[in-house]
Structure formats: C-alpha cells, structure tokens
N, C-alpha and C. Protein backbone atom coordinates (compact mmCIF):
# COMPACT_ATOMS: atom_id res chain seq x y z
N UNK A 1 -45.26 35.46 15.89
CA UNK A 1 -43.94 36.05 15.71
C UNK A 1 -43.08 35.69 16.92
N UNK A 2 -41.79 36.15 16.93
CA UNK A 2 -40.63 35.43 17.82
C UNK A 2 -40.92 36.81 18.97
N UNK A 3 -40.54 36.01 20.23
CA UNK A 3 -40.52 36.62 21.34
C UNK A 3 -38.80 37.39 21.32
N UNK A 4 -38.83 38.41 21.20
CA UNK A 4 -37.43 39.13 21.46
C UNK A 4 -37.35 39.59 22.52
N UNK A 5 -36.60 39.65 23.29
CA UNK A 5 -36.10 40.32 24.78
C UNK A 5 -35.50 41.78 24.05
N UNK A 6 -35.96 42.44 24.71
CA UNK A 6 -35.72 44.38 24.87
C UNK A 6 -34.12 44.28 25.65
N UNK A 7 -33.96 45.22 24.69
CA UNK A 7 -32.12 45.53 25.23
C UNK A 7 -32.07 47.17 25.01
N UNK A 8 -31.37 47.87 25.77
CA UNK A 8 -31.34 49.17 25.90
C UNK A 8 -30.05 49.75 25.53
N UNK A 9 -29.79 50.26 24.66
CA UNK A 9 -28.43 51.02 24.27
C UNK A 9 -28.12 52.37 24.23
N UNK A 10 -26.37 52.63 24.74
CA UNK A 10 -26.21 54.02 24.81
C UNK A 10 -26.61 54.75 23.72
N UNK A 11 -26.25 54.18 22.83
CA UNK A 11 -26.45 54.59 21.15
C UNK A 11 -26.78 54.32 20.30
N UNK A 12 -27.44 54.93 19.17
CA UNK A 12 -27.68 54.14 17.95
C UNK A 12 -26.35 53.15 17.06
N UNK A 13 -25.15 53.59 17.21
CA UNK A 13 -24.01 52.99 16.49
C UNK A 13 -23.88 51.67 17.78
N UNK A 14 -24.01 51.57 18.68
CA UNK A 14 -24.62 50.18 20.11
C UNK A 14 -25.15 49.24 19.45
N UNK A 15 -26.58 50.52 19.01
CA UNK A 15 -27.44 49.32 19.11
C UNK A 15 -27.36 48.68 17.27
N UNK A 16 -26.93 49.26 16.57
CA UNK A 16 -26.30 48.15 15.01
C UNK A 16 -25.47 47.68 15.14
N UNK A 17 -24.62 47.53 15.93
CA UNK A 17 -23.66 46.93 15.88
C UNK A 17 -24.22 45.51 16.67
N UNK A 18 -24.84 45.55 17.53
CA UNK A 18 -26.05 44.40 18.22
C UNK A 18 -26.44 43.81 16.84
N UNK A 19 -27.21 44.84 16.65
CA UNK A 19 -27.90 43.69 15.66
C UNK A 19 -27.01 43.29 14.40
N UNK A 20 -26.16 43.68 13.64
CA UNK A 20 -25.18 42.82 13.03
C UNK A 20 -24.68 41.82 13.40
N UNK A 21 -24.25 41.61 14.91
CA UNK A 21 -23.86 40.66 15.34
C UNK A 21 -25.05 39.66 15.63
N UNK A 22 -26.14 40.15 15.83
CA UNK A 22 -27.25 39.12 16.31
C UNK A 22 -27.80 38.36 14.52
N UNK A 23 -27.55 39.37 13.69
CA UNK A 23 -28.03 39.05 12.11
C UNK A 23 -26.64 37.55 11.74
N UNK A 24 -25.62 38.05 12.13
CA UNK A 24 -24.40 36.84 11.89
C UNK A 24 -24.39 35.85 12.70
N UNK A 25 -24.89 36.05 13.88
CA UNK A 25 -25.23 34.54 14.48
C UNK A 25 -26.48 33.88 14.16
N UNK A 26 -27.00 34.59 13.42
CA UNK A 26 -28.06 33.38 12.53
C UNK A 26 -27.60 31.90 11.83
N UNK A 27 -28.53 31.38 11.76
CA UNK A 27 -27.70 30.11 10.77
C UNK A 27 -28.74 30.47 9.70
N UNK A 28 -28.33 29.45 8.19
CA UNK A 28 -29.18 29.89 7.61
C UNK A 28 -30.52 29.87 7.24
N UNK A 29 -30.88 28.39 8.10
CA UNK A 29 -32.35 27.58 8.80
C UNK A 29 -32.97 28.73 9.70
N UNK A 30 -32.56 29.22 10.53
CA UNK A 30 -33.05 30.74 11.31
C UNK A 30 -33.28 31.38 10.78
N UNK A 31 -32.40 32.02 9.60
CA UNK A 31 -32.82 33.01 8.74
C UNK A 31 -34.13 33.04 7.75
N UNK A 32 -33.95 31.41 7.44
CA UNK A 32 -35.36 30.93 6.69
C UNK A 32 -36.67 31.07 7.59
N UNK A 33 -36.15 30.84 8.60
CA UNK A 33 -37.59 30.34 9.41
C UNK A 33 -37.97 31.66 9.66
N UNK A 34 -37.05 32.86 10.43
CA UNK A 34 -37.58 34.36 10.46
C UNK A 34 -38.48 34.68 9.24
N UNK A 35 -37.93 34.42 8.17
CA UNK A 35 -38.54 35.26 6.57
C UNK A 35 -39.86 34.26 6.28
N UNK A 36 -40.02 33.08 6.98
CA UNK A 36 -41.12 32.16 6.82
C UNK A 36 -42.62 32.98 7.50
N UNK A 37 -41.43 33.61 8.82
CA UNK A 37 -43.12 33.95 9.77
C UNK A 37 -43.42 35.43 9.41
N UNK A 38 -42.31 35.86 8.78
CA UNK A 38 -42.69 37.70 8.06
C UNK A 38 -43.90 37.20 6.84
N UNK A 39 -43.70 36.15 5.85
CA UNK A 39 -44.37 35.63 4.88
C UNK A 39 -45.95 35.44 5.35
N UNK A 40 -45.81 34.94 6.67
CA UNK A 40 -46.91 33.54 6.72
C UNK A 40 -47.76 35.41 7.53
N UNK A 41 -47.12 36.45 8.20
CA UNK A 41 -47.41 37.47 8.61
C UNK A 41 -48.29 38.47 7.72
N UNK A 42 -47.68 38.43 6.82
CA UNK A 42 -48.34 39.75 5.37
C UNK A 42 -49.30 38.85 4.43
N UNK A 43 -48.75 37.48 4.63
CA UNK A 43 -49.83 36.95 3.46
C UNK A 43 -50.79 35.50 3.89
N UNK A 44 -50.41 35.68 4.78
CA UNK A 44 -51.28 34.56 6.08
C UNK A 44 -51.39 33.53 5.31
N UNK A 45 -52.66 32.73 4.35
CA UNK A 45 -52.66 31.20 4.54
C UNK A 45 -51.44 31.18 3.28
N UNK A 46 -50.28 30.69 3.34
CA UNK A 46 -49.33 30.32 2.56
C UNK A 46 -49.62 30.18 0.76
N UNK A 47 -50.49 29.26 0.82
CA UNK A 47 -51.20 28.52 -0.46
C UNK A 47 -51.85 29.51 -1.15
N UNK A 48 -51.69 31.18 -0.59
CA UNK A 48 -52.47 31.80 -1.55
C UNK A 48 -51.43 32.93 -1.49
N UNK A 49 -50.34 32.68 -0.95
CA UNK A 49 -48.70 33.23 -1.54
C UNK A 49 -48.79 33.82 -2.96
N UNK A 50 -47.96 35.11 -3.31
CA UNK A 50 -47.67 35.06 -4.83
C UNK A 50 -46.51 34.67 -5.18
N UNK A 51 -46.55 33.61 -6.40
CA UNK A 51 -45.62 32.94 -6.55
C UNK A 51 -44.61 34.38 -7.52
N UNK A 52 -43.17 35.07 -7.26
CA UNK A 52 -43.02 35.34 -8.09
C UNK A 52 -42.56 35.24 -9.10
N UNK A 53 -41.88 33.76 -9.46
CA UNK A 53 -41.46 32.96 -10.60
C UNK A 53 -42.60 33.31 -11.45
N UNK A 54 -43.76 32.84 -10.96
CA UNK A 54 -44.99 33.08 -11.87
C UNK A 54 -45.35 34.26 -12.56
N UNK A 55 -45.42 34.81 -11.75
CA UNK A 55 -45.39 36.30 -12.05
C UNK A 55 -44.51 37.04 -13.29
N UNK A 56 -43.32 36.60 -13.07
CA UNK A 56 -42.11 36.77 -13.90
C UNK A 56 -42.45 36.15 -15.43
N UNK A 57 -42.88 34.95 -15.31
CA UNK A 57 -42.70 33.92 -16.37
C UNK A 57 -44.11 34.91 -17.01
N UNK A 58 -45.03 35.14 -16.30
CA UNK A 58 -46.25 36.08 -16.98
C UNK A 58 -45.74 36.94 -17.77
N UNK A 59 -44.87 37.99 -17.38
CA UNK A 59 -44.21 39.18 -17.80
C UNK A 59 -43.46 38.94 -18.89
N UNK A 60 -43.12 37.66 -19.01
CA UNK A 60 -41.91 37.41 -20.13
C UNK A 60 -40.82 37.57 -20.02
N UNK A 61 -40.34 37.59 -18.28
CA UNK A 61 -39.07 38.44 -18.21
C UNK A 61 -38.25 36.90 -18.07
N UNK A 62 -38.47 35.38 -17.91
CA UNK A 62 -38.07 34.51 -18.09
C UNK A 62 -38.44 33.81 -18.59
C-alpha cells in the first residue's frame, strides 16, 4: 500500500476539505492505480478476482 505522510488538523471540516482537495488532484491513472492496490489488497492474486460482469451475466441481469 502507498506510504501517506500524517497531517494533523484543527478540525474535522480541515481535515475533508484536505482530502477533497487531495481526492481532485488525482489524475485518473492515480485513481486507477489506488483502486488496483485496494483490489490486489482484499483479493490478493488478481486471477482469482470476481469478475462481476460474470456474475451479472449468471443472474440474468444482462
């Protein structure tokens, strides 16, 4: 996972407003790559991912 530096705020309305601004200076390659290592985090070797297209297409819902 990504190394984040600790920041200390007066407030909770501080510290969202931080992170909104830190969420909008994402690009959208950053944003992918964050949601890549949450993925690769909960479901470790990739290749055994649930696909949920698949899943869906099971259900009949497409």
């Amino acid at each position: 996972m990504r190394n984040m530096p600790v920041r200390v705020f007066r407030s909770f309305e501080e510290e969202e407003k931080a992170n909104r601004e830190y969420d909008r200076s994402l690009t959208p390659d950053e944003r992918f790559a964050i949601a890549h290592e949450i993925i690769k985090h909960v479901h470790g070797d990739l290749s055994k991912c649930p696909d949920v297209r698949e899943y869906h297409r099971m259900r009949g819902d497409v």
